[in-house]
N, C-alpha and C. Protein backbone atom coordinates (compact mmCIF):
# COMPACT_ATOMS: atom_id res chain seq x y z
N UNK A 1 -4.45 15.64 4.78
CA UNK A 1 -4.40 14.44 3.96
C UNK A 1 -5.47 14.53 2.88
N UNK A 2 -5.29 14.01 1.65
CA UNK A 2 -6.21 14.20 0.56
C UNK A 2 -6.91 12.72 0.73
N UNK A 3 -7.98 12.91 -0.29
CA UNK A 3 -8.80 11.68 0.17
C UNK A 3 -8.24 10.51 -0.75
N UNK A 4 -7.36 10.63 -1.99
CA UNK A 4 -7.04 9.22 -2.33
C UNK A 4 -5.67 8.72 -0.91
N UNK A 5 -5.01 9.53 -0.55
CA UNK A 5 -4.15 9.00 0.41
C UNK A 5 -5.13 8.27 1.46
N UNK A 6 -6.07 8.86 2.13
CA UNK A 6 -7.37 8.08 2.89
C UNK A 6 -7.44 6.89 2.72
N UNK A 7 -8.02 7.29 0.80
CA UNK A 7 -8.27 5.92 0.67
C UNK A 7 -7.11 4.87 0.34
N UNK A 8 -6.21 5.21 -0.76
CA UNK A 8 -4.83 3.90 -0.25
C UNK A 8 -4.26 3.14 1.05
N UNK A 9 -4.73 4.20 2.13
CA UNK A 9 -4.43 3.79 3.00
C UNK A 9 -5.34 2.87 4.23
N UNK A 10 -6.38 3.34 3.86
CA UNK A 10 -7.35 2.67 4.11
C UNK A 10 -7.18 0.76 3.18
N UNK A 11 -7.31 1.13 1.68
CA UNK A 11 -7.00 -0.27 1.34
C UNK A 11 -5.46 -0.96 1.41
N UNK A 12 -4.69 -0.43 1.68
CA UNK A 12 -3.76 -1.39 2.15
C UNK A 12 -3.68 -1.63 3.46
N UNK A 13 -4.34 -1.18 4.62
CA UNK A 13 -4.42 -1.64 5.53
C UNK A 13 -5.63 -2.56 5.57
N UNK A 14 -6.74 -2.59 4.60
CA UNK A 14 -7.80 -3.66 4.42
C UNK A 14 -6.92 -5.36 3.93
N UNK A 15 -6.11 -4.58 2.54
CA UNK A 15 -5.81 -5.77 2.15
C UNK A 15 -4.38 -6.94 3.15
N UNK A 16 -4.21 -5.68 3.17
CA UNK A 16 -2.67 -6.39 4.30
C UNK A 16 -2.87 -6.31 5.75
N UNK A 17 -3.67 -7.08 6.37
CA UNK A 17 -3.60 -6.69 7.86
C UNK A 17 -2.93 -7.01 8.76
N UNK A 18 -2.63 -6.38 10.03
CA UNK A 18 -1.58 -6.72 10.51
C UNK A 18 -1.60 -7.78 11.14
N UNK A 19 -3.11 -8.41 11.73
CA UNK A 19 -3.09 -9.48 12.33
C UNK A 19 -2.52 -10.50 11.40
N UNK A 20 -2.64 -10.34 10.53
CA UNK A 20 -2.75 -11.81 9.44
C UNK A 20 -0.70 -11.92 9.26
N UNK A 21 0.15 -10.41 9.29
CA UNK A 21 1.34 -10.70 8.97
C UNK A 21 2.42 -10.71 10.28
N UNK A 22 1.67 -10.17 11.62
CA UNK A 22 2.45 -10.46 12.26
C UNK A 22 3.01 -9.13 12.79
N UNK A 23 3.84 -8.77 11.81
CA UNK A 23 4.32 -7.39 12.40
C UNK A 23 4.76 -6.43 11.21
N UNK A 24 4.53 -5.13 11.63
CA UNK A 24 4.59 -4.30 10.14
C UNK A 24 5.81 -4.22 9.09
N UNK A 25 6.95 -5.04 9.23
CA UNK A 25 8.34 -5.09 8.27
C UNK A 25 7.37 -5.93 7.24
N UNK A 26 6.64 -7.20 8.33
CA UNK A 26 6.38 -8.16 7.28
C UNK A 26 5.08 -7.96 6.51
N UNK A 27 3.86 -7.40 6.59
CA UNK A 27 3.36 -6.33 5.98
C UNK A 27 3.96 -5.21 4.88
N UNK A 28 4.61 -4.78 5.11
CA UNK A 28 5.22 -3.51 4.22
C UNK A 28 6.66 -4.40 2.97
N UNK A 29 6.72 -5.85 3.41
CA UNK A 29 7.04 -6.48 2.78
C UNK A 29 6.09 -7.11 1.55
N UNK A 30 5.44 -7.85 2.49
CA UNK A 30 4.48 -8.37 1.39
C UNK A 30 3.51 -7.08 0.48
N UNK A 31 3.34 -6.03 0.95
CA UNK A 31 2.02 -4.90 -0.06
C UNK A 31 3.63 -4.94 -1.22
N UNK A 32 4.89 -4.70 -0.54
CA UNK A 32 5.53 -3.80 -2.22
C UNK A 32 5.71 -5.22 -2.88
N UNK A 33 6.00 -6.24 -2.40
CA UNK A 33 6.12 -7.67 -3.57
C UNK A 33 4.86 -7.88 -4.18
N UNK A 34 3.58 -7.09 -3.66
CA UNK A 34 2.08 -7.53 -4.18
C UNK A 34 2.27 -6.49 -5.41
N UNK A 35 2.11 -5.07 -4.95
CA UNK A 35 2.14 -3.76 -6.01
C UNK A 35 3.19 -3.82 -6.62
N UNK A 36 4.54 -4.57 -6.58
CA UNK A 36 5.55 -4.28 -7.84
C UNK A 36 5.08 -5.07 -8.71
N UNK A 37 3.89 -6.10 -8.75
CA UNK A 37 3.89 -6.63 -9.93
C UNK A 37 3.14 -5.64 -11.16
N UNK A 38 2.02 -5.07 -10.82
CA UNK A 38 1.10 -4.43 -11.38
C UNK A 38 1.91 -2.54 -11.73
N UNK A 39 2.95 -2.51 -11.52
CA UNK A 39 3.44 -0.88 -11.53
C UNK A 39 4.63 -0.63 -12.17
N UNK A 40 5.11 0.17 -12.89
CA UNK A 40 5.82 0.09 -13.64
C UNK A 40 7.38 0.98 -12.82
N UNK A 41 6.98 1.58 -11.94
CA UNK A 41 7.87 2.64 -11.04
C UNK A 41 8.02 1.45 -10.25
N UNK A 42 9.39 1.34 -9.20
CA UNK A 42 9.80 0.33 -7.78
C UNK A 42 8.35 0.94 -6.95
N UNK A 43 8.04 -0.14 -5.99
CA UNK A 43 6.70 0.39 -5.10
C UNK A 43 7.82 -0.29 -3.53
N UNK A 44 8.13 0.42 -3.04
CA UNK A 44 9.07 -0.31 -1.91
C UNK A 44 8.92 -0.19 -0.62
N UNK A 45 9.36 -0.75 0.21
CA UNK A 45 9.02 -1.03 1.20
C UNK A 45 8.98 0.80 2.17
N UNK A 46 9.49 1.70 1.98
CA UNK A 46 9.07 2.90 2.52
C UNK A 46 7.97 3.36 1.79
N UNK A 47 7.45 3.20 0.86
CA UNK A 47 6.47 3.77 -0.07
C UNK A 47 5.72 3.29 0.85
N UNK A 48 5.49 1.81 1.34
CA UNK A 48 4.38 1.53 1.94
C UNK A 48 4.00 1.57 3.23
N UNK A 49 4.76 2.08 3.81
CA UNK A 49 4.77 2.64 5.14
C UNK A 49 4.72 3.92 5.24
N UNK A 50 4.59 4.91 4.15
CA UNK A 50 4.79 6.18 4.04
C UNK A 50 2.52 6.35 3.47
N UNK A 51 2.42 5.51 2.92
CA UNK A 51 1.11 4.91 2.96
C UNK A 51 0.30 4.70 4.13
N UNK A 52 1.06 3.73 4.44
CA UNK A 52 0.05 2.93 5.80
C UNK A 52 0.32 3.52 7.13
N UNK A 53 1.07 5.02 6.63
CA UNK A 53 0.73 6.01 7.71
C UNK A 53 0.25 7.16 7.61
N UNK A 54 -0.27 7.08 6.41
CA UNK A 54 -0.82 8.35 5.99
C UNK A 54 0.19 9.52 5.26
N UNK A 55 0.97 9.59 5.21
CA UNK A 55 2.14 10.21 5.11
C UNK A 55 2.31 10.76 3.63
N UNK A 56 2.22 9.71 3.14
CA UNK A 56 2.62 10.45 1.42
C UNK A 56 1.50 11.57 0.81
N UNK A 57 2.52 12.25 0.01
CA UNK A 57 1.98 13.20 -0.71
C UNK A 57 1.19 13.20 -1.75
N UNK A 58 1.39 12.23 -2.09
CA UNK A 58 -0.06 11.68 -3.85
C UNK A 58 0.61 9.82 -3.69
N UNK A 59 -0.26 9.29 -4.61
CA UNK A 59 -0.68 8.41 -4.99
C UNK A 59 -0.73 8.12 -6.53
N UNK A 60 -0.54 7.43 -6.89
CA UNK A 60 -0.36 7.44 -8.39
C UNK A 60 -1.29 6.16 -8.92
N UNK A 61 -2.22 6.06 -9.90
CA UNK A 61 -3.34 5.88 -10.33
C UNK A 61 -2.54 4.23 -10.32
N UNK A 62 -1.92 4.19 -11.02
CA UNK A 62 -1.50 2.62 -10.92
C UNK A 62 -1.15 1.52 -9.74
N UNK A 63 -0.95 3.06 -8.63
CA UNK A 63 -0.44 2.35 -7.33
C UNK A 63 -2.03 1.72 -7.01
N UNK A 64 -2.85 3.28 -7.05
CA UNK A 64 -3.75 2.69 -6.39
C UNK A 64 -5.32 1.68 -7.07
N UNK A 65 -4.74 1.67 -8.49
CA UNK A 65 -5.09 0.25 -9.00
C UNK A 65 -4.85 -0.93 -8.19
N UNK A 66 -3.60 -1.07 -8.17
CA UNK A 66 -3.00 -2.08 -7.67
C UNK A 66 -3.74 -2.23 -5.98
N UNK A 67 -3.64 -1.42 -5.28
CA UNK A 67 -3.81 -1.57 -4.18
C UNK A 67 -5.68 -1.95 -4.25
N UNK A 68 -6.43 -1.72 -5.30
CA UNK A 68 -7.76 -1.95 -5.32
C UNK A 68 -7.74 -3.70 -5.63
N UNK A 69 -7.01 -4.06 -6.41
CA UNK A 69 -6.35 -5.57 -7.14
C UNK A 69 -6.41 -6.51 -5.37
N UNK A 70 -5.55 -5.33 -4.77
CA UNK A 70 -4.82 -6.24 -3.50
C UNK A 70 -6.09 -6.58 -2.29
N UNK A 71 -6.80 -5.67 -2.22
CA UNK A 71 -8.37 -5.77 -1.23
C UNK A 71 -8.87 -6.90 -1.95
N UNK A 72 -9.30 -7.41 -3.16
CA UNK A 72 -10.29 -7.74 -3.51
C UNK A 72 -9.83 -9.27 -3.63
C-alpha cells in the first residue's frame, strides 16, 4: 500500500465512522454523496470501499482534497 492510500484511508475512516453510521452501505453512502460534491470524476460507492479497505491503487489529488474537506 502507498502512503496516500494510508492516508485516504485513514481520513475517511476518521471522517465517516462507523459508529456514527451504523453500518458500512450507510457509510460508503454518505463519503461518495460528501466527495461527489468537490470532484469532477463519479466518486461511488465502490470507490469508497475500495478505500476504506485499503484496496485501491492511487488516489487522485481531488479525491483526497475532498476527503481532507470531509475530516475537518
Amino acid at each position: 500500500m502507498s502512503a496516500d492510500v494510508l492516508e485516504a484511508r485513514d481520513l475517511l475512516r476518521g471522517a465517516f465512522p462507523l459508529g456514527r453510521y451504523g453500518k458500512l452501505d450507510n457509510v460508503f453512502f454518505e463519503a461518495s454523496k460528501f466527495v461527489n460534491r468537490f470532484v469532477q470524476k463519479e466518486f461511488t460507492q465502490r470507490r469508497a470501499r475500495s478505500i476504506w479497505e485499503g484496496t485501491a491503487r492511487r488516489i487522485d489529488a481531488e479525491e483526497m482534497d475532498a476527503l481532507r474537506a470531509a475530516a475537518i
